[in-house]
N, C-alpha and C. Protein backbone atom coordinates (compact mmCIF):
# COMPACT_ATOMS: atom_id res chain seq x y z
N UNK A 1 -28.33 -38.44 -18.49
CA UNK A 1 -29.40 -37.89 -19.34
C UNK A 1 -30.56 -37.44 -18.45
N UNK A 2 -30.93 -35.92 -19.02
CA UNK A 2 -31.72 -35.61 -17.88
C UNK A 2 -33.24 -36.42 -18.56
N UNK A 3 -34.07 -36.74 -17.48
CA UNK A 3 -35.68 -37.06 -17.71
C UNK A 3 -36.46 -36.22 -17.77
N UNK A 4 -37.35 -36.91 -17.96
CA UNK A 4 -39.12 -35.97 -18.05
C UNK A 4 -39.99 -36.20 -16.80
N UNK A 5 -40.44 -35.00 -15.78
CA UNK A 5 -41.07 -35.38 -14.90
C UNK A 5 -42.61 -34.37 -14.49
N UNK A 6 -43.38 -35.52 -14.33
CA UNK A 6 -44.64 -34.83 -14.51
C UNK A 6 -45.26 -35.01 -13.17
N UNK A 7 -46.59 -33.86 -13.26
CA UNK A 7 -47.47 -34.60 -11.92
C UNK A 7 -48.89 -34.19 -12.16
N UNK A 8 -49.31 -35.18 -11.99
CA UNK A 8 -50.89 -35.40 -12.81
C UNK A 8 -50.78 -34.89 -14.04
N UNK A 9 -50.15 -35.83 -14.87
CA UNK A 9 -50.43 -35.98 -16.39
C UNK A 9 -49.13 -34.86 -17.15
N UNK A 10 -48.70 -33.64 -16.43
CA UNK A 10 -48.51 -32.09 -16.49
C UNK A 10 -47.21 -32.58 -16.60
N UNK A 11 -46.33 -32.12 -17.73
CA UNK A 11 -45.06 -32.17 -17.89
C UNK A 11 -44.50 -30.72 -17.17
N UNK A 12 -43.38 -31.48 -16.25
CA UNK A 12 -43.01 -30.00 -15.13
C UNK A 12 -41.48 -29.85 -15.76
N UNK A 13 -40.69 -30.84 -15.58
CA UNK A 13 -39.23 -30.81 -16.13
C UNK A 13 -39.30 -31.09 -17.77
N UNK A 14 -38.64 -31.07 -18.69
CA UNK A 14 -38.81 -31.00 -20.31
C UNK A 14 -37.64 -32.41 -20.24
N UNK A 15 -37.56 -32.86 -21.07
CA UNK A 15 -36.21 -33.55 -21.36
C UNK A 15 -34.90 -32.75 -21.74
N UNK A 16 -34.93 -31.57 -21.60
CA UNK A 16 -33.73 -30.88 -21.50
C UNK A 16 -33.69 -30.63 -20.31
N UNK A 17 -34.14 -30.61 -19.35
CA UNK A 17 -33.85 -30.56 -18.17
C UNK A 17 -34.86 -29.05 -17.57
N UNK A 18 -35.30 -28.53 -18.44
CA UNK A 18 -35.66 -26.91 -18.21
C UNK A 18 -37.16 -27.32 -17.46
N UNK A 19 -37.90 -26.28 -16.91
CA UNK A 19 -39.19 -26.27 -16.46
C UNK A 19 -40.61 -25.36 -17.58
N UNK A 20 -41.59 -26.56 -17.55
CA UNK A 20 -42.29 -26.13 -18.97
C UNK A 20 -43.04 -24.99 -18.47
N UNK A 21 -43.96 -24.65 -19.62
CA UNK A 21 -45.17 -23.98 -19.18
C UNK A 21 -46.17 -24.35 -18.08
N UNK A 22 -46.16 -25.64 -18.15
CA UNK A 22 -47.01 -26.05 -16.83
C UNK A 22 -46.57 -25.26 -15.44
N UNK A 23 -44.91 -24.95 -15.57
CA UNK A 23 -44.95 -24.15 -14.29
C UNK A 23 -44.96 -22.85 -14.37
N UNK A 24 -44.23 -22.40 -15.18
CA UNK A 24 -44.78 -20.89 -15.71
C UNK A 24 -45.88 -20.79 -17.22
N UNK A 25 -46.91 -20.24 -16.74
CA UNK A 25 -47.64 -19.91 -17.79
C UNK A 25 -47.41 -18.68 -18.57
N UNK A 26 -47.70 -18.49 -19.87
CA UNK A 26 -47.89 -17.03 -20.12
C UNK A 26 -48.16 -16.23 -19.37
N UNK A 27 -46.95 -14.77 -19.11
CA UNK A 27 -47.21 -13.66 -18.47
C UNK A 27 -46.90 -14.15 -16.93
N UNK A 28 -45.91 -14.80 -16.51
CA UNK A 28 -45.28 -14.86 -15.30
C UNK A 28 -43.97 -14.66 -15.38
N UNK A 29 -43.50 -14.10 -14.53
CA UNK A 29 -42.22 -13.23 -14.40
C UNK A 29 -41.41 -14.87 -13.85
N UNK A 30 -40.19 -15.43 -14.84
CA UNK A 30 -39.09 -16.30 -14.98
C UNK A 30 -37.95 -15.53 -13.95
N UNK A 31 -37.46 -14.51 -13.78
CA UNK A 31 -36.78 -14.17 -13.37
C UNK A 31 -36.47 -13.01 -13.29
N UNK A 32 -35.60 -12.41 -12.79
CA UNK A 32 -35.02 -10.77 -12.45
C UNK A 32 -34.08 -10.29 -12.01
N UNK A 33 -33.50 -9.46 -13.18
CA UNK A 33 -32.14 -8.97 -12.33
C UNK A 33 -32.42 -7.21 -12.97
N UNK A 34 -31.30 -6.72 -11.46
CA UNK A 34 -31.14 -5.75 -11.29
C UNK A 34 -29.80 -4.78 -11.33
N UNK A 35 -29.80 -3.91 -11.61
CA UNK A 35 -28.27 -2.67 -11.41
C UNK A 35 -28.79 -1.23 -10.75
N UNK A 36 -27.34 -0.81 -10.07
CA UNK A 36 -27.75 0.34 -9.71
C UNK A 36 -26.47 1.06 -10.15
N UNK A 37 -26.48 2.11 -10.04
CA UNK A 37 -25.42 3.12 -10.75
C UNK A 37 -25.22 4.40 -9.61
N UNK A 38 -24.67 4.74 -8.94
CA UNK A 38 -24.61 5.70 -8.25
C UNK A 38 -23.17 6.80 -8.33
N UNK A 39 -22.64 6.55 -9.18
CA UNK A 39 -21.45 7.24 -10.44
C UNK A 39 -21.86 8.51 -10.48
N UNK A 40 -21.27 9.30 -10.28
CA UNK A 40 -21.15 10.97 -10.80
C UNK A 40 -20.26 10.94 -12.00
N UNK A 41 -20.79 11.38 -13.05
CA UNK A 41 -19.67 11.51 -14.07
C UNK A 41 -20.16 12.86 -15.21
N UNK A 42 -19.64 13.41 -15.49
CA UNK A 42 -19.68 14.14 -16.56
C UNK A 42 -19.07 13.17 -17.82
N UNK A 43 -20.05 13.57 -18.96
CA UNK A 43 -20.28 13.25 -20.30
C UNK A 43 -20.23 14.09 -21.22
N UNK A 44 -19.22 13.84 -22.28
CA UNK A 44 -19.69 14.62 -23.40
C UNK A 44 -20.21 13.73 -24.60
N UNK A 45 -21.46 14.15 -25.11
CA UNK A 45 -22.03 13.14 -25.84
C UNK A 45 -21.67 13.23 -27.58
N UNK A 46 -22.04 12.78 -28.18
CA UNK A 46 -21.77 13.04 -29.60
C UNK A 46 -22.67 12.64 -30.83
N UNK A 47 -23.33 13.07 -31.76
CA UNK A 47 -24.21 12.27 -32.48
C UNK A 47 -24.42 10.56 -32.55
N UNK A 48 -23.17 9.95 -32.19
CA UNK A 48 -23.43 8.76 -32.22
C UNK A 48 -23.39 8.20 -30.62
N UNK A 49 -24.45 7.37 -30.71
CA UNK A 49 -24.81 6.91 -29.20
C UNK A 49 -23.28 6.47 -28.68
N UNK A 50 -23.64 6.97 -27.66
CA UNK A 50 -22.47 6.40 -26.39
C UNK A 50 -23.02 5.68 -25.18
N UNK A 51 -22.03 4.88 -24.34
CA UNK A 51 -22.62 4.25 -23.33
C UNK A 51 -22.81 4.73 -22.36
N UNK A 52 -23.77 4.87 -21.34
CA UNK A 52 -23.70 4.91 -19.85
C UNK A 52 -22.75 4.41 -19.12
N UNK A 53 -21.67 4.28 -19.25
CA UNK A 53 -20.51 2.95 -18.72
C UNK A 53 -21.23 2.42 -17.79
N UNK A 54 -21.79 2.72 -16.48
CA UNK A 54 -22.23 1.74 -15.63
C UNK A 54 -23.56 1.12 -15.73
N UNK A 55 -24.77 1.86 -16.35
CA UNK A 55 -25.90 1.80 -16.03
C UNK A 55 -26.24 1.07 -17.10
N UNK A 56 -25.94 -0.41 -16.91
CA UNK A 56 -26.16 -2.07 -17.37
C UNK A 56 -26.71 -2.63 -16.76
N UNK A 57 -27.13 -3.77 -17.52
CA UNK A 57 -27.85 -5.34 -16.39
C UNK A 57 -27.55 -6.14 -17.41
N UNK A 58 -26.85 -7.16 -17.24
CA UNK A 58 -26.84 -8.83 -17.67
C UNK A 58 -27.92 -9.67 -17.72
N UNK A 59 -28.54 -10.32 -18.49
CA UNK A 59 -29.21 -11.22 -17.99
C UNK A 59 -29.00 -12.46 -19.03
N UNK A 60 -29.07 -13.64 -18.61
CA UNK A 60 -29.13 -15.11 -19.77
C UNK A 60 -31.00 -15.67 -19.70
N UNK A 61 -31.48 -15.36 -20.70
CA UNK A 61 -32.72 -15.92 -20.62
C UNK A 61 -32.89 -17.12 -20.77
N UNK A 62 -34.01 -17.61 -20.05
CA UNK A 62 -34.37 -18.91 -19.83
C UNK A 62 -34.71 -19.01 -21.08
N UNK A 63 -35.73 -18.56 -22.16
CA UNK A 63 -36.14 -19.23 -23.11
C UNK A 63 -36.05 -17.65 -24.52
N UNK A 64 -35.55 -18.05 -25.46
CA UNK A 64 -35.78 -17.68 -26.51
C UNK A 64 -36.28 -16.84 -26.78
N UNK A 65 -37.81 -17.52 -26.34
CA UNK A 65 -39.17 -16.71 -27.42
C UNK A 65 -39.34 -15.90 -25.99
N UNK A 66 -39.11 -15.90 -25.29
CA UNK A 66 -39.75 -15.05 -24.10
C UNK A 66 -40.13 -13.69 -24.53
N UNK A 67 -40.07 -12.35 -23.18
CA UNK A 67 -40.10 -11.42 -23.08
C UNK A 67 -39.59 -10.39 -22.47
N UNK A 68 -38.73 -9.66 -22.56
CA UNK A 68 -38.01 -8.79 -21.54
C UNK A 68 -38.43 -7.09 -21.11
N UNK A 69 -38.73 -7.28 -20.00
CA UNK A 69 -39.52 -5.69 -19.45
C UNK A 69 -38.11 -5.11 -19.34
N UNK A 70 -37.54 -3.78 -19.66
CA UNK A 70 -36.66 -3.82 -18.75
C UNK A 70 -37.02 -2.42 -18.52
N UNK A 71 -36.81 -1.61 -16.93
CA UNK A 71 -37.20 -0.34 -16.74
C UNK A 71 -36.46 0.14 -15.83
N UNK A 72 -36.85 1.63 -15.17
CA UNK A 72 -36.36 2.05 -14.33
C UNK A 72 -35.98 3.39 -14.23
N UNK A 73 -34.55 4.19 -14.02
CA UNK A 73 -34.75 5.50 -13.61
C UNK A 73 -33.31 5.87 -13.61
N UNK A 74 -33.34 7.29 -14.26
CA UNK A 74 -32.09 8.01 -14.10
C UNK A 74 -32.14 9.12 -13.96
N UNK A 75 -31.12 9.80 -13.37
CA UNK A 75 -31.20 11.21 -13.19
C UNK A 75 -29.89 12.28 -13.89
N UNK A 76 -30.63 13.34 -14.72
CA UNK A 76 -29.27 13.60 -14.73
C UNK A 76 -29.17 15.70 -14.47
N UNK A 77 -28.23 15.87 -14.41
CA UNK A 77 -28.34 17.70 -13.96
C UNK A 77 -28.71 18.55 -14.71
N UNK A 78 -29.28 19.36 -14.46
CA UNK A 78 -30.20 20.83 -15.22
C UNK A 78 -29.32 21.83 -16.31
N UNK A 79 -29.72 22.44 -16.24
CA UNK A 79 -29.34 23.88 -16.59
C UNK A 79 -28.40 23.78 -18.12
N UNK A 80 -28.72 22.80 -19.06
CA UNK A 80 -27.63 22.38 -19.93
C UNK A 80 -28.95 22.72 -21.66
N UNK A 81 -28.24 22.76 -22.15
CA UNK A 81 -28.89 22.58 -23.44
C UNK A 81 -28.51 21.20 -24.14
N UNK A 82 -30.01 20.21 -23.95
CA UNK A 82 -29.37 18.78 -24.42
C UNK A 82 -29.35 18.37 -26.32
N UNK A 83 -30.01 19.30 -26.39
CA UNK A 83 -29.83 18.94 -27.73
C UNK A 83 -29.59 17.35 -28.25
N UNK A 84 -30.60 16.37 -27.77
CA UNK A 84 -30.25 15.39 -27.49
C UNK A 84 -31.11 14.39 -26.67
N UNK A 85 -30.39 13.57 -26.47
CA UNK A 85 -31.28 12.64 -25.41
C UNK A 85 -30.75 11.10 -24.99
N UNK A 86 -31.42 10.12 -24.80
CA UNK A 86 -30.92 8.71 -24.12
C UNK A 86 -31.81 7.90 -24.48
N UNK A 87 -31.27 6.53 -24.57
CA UNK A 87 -31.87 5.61 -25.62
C UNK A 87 -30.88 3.97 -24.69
N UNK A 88 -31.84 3.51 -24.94
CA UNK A 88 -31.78 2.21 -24.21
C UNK A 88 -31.11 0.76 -25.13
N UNK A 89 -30.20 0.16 -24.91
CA UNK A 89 -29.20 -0.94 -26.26
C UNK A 89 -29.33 -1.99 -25.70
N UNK A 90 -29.23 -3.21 -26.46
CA UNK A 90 -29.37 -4.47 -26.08
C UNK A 90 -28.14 -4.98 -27.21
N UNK A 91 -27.37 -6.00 -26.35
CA UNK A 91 -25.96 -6.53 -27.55
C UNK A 91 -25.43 -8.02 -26.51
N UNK A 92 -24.77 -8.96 -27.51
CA UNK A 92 -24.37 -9.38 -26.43
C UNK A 92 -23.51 -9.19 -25.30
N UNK A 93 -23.44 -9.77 -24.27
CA UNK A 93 -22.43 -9.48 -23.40
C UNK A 93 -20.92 -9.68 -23.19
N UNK A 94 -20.64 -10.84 -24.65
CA UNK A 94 -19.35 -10.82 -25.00
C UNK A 94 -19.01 -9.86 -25.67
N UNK A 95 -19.58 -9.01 -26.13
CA UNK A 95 -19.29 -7.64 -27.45
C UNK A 95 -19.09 -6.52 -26.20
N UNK A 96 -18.47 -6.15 -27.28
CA UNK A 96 -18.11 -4.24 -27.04
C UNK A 96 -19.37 -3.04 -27.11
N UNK A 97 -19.55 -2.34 -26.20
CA UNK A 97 -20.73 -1.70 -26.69
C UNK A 97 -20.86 -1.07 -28.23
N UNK A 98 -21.63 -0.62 -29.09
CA UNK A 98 -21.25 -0.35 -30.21
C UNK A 98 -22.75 0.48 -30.73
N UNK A 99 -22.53 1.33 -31.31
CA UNK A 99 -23.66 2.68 -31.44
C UNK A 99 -24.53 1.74 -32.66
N UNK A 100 -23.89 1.29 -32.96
CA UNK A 100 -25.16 0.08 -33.66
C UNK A 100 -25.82 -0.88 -32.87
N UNK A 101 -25.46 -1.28 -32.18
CA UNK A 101 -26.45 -2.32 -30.80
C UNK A 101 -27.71 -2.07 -31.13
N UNK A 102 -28.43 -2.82 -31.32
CA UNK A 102 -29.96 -2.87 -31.54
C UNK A 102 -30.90 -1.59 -30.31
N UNK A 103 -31.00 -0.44 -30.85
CA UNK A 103 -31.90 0.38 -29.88
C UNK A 103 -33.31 0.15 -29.54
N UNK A 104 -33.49 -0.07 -28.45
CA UNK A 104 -35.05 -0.25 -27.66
C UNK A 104 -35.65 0.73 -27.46
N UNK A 105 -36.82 0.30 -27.78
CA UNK A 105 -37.90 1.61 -27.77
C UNK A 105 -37.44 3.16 -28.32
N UNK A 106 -36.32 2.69 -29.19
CA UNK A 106 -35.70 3.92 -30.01
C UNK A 106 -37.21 4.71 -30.93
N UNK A 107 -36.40 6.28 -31.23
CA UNK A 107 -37.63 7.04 -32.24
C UNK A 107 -37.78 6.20 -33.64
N UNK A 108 -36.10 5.63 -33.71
CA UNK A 108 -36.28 4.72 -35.31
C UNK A 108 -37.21 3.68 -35.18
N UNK A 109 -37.58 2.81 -34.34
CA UNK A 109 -38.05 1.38 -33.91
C UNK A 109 -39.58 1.98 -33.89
N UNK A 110 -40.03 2.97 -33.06
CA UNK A 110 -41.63 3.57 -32.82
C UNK A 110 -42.21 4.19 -34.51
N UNK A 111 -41.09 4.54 -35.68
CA UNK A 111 -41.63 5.19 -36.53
C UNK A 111 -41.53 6.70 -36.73
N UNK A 112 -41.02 7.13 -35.74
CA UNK A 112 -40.97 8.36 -35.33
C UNK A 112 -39.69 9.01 -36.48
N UNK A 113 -40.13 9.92 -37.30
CA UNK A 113 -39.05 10.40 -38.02
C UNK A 113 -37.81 11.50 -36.76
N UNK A 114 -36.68 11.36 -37.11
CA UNK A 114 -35.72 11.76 -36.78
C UNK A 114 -35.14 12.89 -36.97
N UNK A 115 -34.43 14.07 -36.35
CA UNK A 115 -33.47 15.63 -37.24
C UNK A 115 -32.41 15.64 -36.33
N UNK A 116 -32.16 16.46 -36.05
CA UNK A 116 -30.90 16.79 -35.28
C UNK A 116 -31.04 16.65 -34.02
N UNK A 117 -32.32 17.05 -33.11
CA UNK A 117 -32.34 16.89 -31.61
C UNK A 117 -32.59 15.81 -31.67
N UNK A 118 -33.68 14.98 -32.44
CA UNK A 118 -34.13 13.68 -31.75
C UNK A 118 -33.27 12.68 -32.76
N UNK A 119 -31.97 12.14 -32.08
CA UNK A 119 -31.32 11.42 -32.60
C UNK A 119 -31.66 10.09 -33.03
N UNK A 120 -31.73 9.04 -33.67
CA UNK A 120 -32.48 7.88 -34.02
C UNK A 120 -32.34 7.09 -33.19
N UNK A 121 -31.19 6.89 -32.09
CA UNK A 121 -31.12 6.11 -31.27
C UNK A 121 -31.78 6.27 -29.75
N UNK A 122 -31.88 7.20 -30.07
CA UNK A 122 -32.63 7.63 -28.27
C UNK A 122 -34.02 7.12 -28.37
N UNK A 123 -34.69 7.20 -27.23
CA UNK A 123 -36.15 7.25 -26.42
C UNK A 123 -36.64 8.43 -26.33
N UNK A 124 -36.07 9.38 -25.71
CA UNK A 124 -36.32 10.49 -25.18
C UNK A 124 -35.45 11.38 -25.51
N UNK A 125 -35.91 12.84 -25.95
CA UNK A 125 -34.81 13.75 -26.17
C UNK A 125 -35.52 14.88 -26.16
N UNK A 126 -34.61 15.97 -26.14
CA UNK A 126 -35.52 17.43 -25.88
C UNK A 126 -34.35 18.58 -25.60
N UNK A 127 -34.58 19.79 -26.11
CA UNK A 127 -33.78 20.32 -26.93
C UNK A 127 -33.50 21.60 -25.20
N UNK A 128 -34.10 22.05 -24.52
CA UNK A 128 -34.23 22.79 -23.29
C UNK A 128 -34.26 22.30 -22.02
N UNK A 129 -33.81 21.96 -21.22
CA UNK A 129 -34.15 21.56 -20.17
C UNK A 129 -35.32 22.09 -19.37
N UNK A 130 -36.38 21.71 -18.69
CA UNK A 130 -37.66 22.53 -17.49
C UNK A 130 -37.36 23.52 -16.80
N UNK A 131 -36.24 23.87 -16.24
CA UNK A 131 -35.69 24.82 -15.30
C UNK A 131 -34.53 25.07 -15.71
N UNK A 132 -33.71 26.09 -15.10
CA UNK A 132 -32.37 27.26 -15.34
C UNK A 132 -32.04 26.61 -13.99
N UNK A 133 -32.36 25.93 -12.97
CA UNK A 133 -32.34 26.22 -11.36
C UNK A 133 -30.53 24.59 -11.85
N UNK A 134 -29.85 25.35 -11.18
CA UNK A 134 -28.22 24.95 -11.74
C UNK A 134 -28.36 23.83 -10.66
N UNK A 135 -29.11 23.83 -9.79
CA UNK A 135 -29.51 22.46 -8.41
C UNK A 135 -30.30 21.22 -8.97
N UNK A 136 -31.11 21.82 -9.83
CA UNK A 136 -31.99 20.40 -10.52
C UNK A 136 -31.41 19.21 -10.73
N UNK A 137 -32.01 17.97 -10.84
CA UNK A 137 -32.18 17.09 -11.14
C UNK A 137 -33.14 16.54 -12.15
N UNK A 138 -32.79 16.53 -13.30
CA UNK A 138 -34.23 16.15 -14.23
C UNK A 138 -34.48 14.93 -13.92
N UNK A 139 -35.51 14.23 -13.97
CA UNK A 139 -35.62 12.97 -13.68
C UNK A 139 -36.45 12.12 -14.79
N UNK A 140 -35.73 11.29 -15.29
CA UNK A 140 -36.19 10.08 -16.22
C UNK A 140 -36.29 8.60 -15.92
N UNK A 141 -37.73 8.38 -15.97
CA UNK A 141 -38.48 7.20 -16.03
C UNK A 141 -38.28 6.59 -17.02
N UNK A 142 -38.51 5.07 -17.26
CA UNK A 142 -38.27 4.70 -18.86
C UNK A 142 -38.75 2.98 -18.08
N UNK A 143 -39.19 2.44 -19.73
CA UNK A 143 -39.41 0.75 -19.19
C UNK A 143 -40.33 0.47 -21.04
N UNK A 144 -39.72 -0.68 -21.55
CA UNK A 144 -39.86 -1.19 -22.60
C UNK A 144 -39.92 -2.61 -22.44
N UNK A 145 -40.30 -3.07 -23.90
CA UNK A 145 -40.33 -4.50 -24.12
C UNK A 145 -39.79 -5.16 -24.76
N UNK A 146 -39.29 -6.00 -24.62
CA UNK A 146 -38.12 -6.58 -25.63
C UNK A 146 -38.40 -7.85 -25.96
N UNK A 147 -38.97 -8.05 -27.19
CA UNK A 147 -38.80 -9.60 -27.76
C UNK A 147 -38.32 -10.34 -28.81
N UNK A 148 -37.09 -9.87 -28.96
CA UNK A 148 -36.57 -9.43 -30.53
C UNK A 148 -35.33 -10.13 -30.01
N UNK A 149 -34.59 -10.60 -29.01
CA UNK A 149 -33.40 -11.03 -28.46
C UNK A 149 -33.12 -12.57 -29.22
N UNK A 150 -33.85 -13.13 -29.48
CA UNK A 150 -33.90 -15.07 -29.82
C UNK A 150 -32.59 -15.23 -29.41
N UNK A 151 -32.50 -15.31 -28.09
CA UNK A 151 -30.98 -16.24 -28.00
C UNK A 151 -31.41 -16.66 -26.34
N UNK A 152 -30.70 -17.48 -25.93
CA UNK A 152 -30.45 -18.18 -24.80
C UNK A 152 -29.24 -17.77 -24.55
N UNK A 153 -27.91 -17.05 -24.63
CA UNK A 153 -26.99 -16.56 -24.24
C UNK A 153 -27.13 -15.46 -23.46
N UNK A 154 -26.28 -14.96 -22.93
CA UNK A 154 -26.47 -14.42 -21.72
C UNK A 154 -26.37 -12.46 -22.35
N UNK A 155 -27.38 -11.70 -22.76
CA UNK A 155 -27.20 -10.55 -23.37
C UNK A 155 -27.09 -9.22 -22.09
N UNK A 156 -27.06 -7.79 -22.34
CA UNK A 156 -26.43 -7.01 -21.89
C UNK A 156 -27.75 -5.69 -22.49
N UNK A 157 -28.47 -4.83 -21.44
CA UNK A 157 -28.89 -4.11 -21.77
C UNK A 157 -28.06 -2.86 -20.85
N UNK A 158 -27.54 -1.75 -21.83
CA UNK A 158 -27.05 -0.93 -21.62
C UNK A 158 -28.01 1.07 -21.79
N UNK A 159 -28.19 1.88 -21.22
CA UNK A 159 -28.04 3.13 -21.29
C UNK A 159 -27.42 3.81 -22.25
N UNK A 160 -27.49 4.49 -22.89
CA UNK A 160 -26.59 5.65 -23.68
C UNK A 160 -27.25 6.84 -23.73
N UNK A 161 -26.41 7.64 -24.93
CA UNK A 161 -26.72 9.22 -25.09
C UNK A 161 -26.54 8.88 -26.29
N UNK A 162 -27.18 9.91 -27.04
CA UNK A 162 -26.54 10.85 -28.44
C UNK A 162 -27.23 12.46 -28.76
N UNK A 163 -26.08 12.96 -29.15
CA UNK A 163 -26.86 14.45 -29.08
C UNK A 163 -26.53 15.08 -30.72
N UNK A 164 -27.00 16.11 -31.17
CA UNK A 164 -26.99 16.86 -32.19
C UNK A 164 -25.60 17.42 -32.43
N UNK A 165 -25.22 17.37 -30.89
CA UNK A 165 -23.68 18.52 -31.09
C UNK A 165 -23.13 18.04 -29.41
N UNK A 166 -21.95 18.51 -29.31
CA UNK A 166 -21.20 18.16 -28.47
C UNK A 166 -21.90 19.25 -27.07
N UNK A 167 -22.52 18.10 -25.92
CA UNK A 167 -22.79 18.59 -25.04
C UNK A 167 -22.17 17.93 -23.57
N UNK A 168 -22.34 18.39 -22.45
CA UNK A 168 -22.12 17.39 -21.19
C UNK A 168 -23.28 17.74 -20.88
N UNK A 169 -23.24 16.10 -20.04
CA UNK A 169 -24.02 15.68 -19.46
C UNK A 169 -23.41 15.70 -18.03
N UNK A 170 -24.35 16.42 -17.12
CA UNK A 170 -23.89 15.77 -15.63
C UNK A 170 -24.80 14.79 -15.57
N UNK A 171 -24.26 13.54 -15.16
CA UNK A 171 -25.16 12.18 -14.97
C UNK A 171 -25.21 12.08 -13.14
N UNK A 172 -26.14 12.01 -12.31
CA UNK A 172 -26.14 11.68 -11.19
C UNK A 172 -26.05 12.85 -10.51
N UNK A 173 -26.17 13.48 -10.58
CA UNK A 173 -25.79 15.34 -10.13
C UNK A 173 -25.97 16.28 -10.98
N UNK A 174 -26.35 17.73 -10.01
CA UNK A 174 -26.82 18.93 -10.55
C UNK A 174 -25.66 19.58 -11.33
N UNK A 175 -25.88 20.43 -12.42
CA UNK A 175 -24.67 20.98 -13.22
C UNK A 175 -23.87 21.77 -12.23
N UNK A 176 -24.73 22.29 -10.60
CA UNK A 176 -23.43 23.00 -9.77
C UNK A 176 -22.60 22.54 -9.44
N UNK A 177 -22.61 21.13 -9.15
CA UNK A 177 -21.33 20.00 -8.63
C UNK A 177 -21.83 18.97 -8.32
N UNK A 178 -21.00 18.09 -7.74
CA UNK A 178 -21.20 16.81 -7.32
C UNK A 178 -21.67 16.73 -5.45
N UNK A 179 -21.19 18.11 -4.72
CA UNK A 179 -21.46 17.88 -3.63
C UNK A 179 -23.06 18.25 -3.41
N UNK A 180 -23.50 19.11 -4.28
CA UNK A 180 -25.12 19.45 -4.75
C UNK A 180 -26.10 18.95 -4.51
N UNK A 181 -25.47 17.38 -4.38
CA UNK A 181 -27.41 16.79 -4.58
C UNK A 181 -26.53 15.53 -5.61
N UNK A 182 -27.53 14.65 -5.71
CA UNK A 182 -26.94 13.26 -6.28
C UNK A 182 -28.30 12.55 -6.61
N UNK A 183 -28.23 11.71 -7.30
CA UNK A 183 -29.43 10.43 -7.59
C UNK A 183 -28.39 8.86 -7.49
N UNK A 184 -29.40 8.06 -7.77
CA UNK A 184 -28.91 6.45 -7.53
C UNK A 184 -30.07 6.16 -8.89
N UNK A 185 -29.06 5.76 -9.96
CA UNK A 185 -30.13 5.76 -10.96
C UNK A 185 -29.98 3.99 -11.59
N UNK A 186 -30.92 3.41 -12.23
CA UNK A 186 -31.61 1.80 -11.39
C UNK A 186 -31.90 1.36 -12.94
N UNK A 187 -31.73 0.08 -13.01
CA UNK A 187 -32.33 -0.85 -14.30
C UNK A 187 -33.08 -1.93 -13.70
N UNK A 188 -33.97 -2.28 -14.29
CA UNK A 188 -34.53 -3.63 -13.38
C UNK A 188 -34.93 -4.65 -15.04
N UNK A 189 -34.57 -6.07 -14.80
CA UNK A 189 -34.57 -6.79 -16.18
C UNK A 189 -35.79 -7.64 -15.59
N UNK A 190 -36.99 -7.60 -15.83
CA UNK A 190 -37.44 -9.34 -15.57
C UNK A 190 -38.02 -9.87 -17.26
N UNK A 191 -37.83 -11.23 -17.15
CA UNK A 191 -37.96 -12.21 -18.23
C UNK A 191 -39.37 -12.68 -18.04
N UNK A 192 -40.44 -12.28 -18.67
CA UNK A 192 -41.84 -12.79 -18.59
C UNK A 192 -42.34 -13.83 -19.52
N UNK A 193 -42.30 -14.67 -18.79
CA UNK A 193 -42.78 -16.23 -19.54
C UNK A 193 -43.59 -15.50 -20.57
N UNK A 194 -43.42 -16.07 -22.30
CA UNK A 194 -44.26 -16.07 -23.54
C UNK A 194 -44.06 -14.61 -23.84
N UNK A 195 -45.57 -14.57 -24.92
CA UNK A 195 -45.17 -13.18 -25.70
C UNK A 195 -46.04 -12.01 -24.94
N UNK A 196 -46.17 -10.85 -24.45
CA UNK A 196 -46.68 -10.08 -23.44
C UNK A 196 -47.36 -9.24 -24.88
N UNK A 197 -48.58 -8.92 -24.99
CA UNK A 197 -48.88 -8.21 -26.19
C UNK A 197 -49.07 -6.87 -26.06
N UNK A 198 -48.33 -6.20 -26.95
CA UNK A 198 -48.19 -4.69 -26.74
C UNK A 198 -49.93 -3.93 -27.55
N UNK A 199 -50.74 -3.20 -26.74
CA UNK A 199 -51.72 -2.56 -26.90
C UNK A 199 -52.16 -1.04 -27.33
């Protein structure tokens, strides 16, 4: 049976064995994990979200009620009409990905009414790409908050697409090819002790 161990007065270990607030306070980073994806793949997307196959991170949270940042960066090739966009899933990690998976920082979740380009499951979407230049790389930033998980099991935040109509995606490379130019596109998970308040 695990004990309770304190120092000056300060409960450090819990009787479950875990470490309290005394050692992490609100708004300290518990832990962190990371993925990288460096996959060239062409995609064809479809109104209903699909996965990134690689561009995942695992993580088992320490506590429940916590908080999960998760952010980072992808790249994907120019010259395409996306009609469409990418949207960030959280499910467990024993499941199958599934276009219902709870969407993060989705347009449905912000309030944001929905039509044909901006699919309900995405973050980001946009109907033209910035440039014609067939070398580009568009580049997408992204990073949300997640406190909606209540589990201590070990969950799975995944990448996807969904578009209006059947498009490809070059993921990791310019629409001229794969020998073109490339990205290394990144998830980063950390678990921030308590509730982080969104402003």
């Amino acid at each position: 049976m695990t004990g309770i161990f304190k120092i000056n007065n300060n409960e450090i270990i819990d009787s479950a064995g875990k470490l309290t607030n005394a050692v992490f306070p609100d708004g300290h980073i518990v832990q962190v994990k990371c993925a990288y994806d460096t996959d060239q793949t062409a995609f064809t997307s479809s109104t209903s979200s699909q996965a990134i196959t690689n561009l995942k991170c695992n993580i088992t949270p320490k506590s429940a009620s916590n908080t999960m940042f998760v952010h980072g960066i992808f790249y994907m090739g120019n010259n395409i009409n996306y009609n469409g966009g990418f949207g960030l899933k959280r499910r467990l990690a024993s499941a199958s990905f599934s276009s219902s998976d709870t969407s993060i920082g989705s347009f449905a979740s912000q309030g944001i009414s929905t039509d044909g380009s901006l699919r309900a499951q995405n973050f980001v979407a946009y109907d033209d790409p910035d440039s014609t230049n067939i070398y580009a790389l568009d580049v997408f930033p992204y990073g949300f908050i997640d406190s909606g998980y209540d589990t201590v099991s070990e969950i799975t935040y995944q990448m996807s697409f969904a578009s209006s109509n059947a498009q490809t995606y070059y993921y990791n490379f310019p629409s001229d090819g794969q020998t073109k130019g490339r990205g290394v596109n990144t998830m980063y998970i950390f678990e921030i002790q308590g509730t982080v308040a969104i402003t």
